[in-house]
N, C-alpha and C. Protein backbone atom coordinates (compact mmCIF):
# COMPACT_ATOMS: atom_id res chain seq x y z
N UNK A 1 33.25 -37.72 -3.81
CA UNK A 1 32.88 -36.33 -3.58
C UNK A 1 34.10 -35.54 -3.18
N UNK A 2 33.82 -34.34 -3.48
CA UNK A 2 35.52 -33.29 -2.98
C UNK A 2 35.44 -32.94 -2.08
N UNK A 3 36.24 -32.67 -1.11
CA UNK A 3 36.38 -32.27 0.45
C UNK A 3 35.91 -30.62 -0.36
N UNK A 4 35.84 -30.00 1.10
CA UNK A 4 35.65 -28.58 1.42
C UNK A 4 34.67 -27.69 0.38
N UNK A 5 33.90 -28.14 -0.68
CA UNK A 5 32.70 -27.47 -1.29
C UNK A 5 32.06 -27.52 -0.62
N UNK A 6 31.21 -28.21 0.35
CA UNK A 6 30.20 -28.62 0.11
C UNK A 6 29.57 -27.63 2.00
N UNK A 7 28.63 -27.36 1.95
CA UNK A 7 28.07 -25.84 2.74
C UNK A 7 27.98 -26.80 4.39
N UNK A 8 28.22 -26.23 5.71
CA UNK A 8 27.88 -26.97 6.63
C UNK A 8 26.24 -27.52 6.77
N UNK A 9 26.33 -28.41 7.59
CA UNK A 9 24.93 -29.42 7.43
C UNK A 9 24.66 -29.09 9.28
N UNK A 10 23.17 -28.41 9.31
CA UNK A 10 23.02 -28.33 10.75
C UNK A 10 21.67 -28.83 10.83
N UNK A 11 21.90 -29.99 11.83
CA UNK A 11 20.68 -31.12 11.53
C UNK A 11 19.63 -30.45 12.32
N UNK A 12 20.30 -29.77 13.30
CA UNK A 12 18.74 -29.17 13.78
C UNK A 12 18.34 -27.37 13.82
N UNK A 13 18.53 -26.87 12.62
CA UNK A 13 18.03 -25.74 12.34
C UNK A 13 16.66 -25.46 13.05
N UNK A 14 16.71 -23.84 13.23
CA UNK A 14 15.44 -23.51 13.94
C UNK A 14 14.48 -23.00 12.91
N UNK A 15 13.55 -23.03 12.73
CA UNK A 15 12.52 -22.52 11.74
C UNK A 15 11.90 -21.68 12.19
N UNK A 16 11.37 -20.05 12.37
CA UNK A 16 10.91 -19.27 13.11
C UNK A 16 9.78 -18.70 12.34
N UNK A 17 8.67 -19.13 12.25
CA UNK A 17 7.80 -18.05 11.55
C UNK A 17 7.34 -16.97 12.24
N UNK A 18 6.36 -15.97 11.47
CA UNK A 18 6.26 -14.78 11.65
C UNK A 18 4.83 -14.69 13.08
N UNK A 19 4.43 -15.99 12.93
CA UNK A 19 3.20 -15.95 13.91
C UNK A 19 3.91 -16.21 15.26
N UNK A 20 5.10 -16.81 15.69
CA UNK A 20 5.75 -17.61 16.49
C UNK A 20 5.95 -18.60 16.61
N UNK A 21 5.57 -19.46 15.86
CA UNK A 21 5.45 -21.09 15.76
C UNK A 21 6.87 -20.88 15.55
N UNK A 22 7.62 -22.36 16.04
CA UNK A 22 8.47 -22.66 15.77
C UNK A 22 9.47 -24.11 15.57
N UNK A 23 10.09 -24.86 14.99
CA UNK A 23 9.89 -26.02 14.84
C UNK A 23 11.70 -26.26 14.09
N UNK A 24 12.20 -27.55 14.79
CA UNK A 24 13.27 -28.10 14.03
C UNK A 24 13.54 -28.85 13.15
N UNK A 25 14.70 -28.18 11.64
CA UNK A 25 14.67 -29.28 10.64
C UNK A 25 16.12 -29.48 10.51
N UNK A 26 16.78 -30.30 9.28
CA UNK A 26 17.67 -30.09 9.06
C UNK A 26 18.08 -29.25 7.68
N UNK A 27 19.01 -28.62 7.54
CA UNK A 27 19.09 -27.25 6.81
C UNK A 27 20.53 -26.92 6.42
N UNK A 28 20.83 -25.82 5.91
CA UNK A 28 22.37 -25.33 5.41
C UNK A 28 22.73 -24.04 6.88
N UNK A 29 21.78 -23.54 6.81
CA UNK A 29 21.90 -22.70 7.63
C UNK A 29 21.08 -22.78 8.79
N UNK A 30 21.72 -22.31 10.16
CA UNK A 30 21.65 -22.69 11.54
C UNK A 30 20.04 -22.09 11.72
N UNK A 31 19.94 -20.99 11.20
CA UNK A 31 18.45 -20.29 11.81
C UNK A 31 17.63 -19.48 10.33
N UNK A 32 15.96 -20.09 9.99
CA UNK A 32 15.29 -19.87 8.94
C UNK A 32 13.94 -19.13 9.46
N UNK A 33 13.66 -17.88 9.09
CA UNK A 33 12.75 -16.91 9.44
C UNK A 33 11.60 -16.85 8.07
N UNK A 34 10.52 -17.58 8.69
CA UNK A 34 9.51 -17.32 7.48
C UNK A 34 8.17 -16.19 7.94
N UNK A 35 7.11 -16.18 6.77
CA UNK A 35 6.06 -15.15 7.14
C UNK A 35 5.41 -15.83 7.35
N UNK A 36 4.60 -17.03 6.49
CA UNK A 36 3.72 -17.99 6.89
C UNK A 36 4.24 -19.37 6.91
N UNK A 37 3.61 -20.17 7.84
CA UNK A 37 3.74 -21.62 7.76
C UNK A 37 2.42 -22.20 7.84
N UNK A 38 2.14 -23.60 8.26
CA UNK A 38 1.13 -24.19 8.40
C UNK A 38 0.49 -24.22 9.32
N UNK A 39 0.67 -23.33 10.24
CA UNK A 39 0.07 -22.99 11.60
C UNK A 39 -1.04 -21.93 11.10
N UNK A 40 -0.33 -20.54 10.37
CA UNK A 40 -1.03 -19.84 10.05
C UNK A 40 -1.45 -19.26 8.67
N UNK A 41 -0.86 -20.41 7.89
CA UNK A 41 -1.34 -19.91 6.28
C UNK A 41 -3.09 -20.12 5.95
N UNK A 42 -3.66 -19.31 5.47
CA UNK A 42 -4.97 -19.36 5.06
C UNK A 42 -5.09 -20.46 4.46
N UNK A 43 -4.85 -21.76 3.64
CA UNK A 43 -5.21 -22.29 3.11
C UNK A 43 -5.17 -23.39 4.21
N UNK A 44 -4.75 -23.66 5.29
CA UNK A 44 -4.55 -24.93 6.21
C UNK A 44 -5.77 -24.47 7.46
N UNK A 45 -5.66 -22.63 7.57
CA UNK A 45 -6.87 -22.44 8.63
C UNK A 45 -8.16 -22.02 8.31
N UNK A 46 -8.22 -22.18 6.82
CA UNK A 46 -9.37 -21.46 6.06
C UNK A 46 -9.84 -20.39 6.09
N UNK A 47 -9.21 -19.41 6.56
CA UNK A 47 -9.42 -17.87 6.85
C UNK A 47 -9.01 -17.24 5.26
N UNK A 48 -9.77 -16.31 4.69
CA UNK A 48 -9.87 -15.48 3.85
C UNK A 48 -8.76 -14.37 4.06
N UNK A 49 -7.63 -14.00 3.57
CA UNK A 49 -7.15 -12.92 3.81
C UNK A 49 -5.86 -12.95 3.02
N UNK A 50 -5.54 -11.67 2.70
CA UNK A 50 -4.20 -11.08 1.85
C UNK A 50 -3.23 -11.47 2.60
N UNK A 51 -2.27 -12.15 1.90
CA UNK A 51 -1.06 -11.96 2.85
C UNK A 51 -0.33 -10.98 1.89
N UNK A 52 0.08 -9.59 2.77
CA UNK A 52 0.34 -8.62 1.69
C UNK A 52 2.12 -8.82 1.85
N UNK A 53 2.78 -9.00 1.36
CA UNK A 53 4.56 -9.30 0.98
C UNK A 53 5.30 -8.45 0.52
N UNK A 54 5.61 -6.93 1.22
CA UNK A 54 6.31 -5.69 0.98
C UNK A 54 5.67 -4.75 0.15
N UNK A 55 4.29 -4.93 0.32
CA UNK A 55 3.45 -3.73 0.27
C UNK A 55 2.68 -3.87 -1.46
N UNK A 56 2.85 -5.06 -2.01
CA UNK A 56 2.74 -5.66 -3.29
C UNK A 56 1.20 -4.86 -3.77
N UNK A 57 0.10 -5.43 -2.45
CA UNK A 57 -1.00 -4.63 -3.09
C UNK A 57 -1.41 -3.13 -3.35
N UNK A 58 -0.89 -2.67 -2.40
CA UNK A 58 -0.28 -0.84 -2.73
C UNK A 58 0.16 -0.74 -3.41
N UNK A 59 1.24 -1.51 -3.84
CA UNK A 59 1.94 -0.61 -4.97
C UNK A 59 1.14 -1.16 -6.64
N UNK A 60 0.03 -2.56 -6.73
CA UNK A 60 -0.69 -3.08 -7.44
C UNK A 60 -2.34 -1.77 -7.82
N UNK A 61 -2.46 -0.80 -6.68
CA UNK A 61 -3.46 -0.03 -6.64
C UNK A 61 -3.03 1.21 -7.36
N UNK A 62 -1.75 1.20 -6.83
CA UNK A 62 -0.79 3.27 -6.96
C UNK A 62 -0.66 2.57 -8.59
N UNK A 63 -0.79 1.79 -9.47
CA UNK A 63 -0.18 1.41 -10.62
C UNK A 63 -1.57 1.26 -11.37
N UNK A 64 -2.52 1.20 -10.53
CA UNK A 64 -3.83 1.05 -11.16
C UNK A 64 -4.80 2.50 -11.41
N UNK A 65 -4.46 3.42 -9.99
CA UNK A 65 -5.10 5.06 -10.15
C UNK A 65 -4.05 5.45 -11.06
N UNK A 66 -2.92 5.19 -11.36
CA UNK A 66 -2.11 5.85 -12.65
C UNK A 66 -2.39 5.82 -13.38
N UNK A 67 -3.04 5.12 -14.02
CA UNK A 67 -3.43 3.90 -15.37
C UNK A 67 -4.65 4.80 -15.32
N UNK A 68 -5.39 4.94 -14.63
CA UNK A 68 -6.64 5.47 -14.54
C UNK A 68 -6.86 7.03 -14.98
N UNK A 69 -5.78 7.58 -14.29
CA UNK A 69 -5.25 9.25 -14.69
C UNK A 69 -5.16 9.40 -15.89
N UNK A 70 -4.03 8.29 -16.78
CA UNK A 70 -3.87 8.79 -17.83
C UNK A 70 -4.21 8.49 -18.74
N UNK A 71 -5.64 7.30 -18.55
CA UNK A 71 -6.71 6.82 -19.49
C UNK A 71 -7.19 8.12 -19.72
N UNK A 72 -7.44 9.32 -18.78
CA UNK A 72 -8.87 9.99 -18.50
C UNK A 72 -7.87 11.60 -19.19
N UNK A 73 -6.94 11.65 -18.96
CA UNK A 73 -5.62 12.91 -19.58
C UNK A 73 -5.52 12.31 -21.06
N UNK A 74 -5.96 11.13 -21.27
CA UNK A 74 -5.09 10.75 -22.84
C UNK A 74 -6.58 11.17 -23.83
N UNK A 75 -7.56 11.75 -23.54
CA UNK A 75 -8.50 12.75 -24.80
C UNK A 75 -7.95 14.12 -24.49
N UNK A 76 -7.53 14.79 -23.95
CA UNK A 76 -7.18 16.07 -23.88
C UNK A 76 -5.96 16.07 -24.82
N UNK A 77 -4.53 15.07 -24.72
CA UNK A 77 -3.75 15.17 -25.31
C UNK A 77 -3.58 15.21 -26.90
N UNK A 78 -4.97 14.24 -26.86
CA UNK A 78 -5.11 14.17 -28.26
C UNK A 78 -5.57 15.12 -28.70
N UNK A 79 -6.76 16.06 -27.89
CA UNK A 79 -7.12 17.61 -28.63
C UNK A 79 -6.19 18.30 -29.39
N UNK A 80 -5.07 18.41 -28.50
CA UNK A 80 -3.84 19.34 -28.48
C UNK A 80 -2.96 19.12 -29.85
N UNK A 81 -2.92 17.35 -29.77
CA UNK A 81 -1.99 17.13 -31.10
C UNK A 81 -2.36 17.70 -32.16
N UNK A 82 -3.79 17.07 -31.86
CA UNK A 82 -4.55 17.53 -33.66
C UNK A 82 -4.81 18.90 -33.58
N UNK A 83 -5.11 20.24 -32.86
CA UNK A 83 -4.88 21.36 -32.86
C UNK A 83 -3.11 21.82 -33.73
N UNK A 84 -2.45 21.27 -33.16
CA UNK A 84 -1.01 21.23 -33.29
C UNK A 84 -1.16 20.86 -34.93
N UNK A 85 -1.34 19.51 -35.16
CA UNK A 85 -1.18 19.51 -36.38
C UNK A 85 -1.79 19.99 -37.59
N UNK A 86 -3.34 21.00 -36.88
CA UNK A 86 -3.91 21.54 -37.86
C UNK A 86 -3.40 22.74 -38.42
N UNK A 87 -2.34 23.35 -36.92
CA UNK A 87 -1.67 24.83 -37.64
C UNK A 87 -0.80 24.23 -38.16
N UNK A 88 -0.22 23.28 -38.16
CA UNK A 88 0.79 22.71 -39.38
C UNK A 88 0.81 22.99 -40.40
N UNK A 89 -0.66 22.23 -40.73
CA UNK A 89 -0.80 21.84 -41.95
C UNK A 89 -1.20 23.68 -42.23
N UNK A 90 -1.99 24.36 -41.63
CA UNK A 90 -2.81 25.53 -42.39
C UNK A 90 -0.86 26.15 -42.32
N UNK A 91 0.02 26.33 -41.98
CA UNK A 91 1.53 26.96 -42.37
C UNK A 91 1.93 26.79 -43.59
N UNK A 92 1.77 25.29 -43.58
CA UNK A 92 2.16 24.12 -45.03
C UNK A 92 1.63 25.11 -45.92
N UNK A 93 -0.09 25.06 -46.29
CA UNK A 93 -0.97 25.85 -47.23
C UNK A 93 -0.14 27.05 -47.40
N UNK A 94 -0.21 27.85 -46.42
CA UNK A 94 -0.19 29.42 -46.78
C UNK A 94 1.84 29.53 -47.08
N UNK A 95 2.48 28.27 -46.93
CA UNK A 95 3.74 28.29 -47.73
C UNK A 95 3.86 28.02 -48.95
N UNK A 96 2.84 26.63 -48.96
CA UNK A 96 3.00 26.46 -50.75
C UNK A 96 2.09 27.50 -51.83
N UNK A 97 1.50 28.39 -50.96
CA UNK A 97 0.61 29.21 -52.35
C UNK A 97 1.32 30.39 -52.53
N UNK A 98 2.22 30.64 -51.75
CA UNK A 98 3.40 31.97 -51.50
C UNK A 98 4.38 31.44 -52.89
C-alpha cells in the first residue's frame, strides 16, 4: 500500500443523531451528524410519519397545484390558438381571391 493517500482512521467517531441519541464507531471523520437512526426511525418504532428532508413534500405539492393550474388554463389557450388561426386562415382567403 502507498504511504500518505490514504484519509485518517478515527476508531472512535461520534455519531450524533437528530433525536440525541448518540453512539461510537469507527469512521474517516472524527464527528457524523444524522436525522434518523434506529432509536427513532419509523420503521424500528412503528410510528407512521413523514420524515420530511429539506422541505421535499412542499415542494412535491407547489409542483402538483402547478400542474393543476395549467391543466385547468390549458382549454382557454387552446380557444385563443384556434381563434388565432382562424383569422389566419380567413387573411389567407381574402389574399388569394384578391
Amino acid at each position: 500500500m502507498r504511504e500518505g493517500i490514504h484519509p485518517a482512521w478515527y476508531p472512535q467517531a461520534k455519531v450524533i443523531c437528530a433525536c440525541g441519541n448518540t453512539w461510537n464507531v469507527g469512521a474517516a471523520i472524527p464527528e457524523i451528524r444524522t436525522d434518523v437512526c434506529y432509536n427513532c426511525h419509523p420503521f424500528f418504532t412503528g410510528e407512521q410519519r413523514i420524515v420530511d428532508t429539506e422541505g421535499q413534500v412542499d415542494r412535491f405539492i407547489k409542483r402538483l397545484e402547478k400542474r393543476q393550474e395549467t391543466v385547468v388554463a390549458a382549454p382557454a389557450k387552446a380557444k385563443r390558438r384556434k381563434e388565432k388561426q382562424a383569422i389566419v386562415e380567413l387573411v389567407d382567403e381574402e389574399g388569394a381571391g384578391a
